[in-house]
C-alpha atoms as a PDB file:
ATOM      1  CA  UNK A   1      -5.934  15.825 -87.402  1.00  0.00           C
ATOM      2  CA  UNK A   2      -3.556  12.845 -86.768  1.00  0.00           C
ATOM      3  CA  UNK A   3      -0.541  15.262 -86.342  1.00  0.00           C
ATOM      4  CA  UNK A   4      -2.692  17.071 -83.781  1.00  0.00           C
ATOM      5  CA  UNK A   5      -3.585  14.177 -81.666  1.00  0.00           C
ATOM      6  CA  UNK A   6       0.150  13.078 -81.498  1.00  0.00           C
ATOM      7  CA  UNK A   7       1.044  16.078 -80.434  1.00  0.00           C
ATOM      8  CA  UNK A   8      -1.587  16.036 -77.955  1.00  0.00           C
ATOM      9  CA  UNK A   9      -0.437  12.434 -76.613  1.00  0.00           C
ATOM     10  CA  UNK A  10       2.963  13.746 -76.733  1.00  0.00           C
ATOM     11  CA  UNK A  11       2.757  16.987 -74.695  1.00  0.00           C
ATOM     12  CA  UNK A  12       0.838  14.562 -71.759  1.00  0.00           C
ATOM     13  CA  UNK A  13       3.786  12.207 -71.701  1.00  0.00           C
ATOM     14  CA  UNK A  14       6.510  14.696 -72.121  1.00  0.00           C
ATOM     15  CA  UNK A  15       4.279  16.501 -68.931  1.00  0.00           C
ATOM     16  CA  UNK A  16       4.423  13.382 -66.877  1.00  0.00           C
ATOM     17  CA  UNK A  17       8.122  13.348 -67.612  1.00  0.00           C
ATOM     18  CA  UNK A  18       8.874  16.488 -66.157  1.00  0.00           C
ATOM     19  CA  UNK A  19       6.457  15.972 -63.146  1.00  0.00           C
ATOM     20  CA  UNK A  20       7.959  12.797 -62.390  1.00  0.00           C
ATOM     21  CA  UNK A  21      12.053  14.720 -63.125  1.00  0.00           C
ATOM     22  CA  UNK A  22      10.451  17.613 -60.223  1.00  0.00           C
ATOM     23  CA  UNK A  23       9.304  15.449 -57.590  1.00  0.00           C
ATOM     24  CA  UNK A  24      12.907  13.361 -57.793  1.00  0.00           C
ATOM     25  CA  UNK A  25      14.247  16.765 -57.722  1.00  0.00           C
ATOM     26  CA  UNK A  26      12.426  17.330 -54.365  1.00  0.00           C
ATOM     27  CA  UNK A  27      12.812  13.473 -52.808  1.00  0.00           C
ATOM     28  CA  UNK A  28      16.705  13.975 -53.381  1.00  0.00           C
ATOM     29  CA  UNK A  29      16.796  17.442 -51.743  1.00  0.00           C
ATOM     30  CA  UNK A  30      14.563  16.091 -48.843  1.00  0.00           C
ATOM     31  CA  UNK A  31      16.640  13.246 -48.542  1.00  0.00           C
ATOM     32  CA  UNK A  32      19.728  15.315 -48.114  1.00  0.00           C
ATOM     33  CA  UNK A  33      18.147  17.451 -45.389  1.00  0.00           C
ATOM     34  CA  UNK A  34      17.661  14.087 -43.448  1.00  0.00           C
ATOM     35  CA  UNK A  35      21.051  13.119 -43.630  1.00  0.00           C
ATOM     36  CA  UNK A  36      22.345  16.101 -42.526  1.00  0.00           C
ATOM     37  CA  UNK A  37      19.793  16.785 -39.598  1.00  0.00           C
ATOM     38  CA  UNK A  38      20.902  12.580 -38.833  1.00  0.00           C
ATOM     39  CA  UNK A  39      24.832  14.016 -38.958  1.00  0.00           C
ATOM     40  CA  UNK A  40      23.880  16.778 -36.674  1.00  0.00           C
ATOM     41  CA  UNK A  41      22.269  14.258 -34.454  1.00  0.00           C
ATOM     42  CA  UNK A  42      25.323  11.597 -34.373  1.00  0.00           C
ATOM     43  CA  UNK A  43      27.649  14.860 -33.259  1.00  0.00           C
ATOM     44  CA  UNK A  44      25.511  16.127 -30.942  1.00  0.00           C
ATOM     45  CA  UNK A  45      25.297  12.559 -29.137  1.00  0.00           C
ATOM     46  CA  UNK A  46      29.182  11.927 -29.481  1.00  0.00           C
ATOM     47  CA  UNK A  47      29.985  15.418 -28.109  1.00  0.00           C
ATOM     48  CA  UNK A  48      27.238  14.887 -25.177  1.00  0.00           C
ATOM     49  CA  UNK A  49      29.009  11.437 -24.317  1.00  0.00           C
ATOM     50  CA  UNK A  50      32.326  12.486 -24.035  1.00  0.00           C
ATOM     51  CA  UNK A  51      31.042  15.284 -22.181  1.00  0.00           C
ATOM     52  CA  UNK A  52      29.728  12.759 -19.936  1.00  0.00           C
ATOM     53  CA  UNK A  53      32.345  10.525 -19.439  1.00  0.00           C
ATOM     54  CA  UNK A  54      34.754  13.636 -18.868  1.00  0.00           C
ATOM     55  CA  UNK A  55      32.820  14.575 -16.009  1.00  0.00           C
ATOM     56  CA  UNK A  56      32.547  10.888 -14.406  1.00  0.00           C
ATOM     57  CA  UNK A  57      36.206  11.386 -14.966  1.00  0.00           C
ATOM     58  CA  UNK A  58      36.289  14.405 -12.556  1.00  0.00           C
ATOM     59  CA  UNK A  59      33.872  13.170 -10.222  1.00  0.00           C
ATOM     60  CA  UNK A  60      36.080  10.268  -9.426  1.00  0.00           C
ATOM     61  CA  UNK A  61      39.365  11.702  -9.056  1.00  0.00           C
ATOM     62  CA  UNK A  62      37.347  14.374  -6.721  1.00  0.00           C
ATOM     63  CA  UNK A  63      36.191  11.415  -4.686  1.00  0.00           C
ATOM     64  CA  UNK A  64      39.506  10.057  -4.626  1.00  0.00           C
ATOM     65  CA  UNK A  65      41.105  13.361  -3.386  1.00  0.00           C
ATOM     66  CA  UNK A  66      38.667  13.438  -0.551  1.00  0.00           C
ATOM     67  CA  UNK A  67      39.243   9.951   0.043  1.00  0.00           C
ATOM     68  CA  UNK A  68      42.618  10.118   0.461  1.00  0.00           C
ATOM     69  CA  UNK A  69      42.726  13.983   2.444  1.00  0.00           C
ATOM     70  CA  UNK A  70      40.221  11.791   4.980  1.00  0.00           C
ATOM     71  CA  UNK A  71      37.441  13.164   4.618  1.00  0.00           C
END
């Protein structure tokens, strides 16, 4: 009966082992879908900055040509 009991106490913590291995498995994956939805986010900023700054860019030199034609 002792070798039953054993195994018993050692299927539970060889359970809980594997449990605990799965839900790493999933906090790593979940993890790595915030860091790339974060990456997507820093690009998507960056691009809508420089987009931004490109067309203050324009809008002065446009102000500056109609400065300068007198109007």
């Amino acid at each position: 009966m002792s070798i039953i009991a054993f195994l018993s106490r050692g299927g539970a913590v060889i359970g809980l082992v594997l449990l605990v291995v799965a839900l790493l498995k999933q906090l790593i994956a979940v993890v790595g879908v915030l860091l790339a939805v974060l990456k997507l986010a820093i690009i998507v900023v960056f691009v809508a900055v420089m987009v931004m700054i490109a067309l203050a860019i324009y809008r002065e030199h446009c102000r500056r040509k109609d400065a300068a034609a007198g109007l």
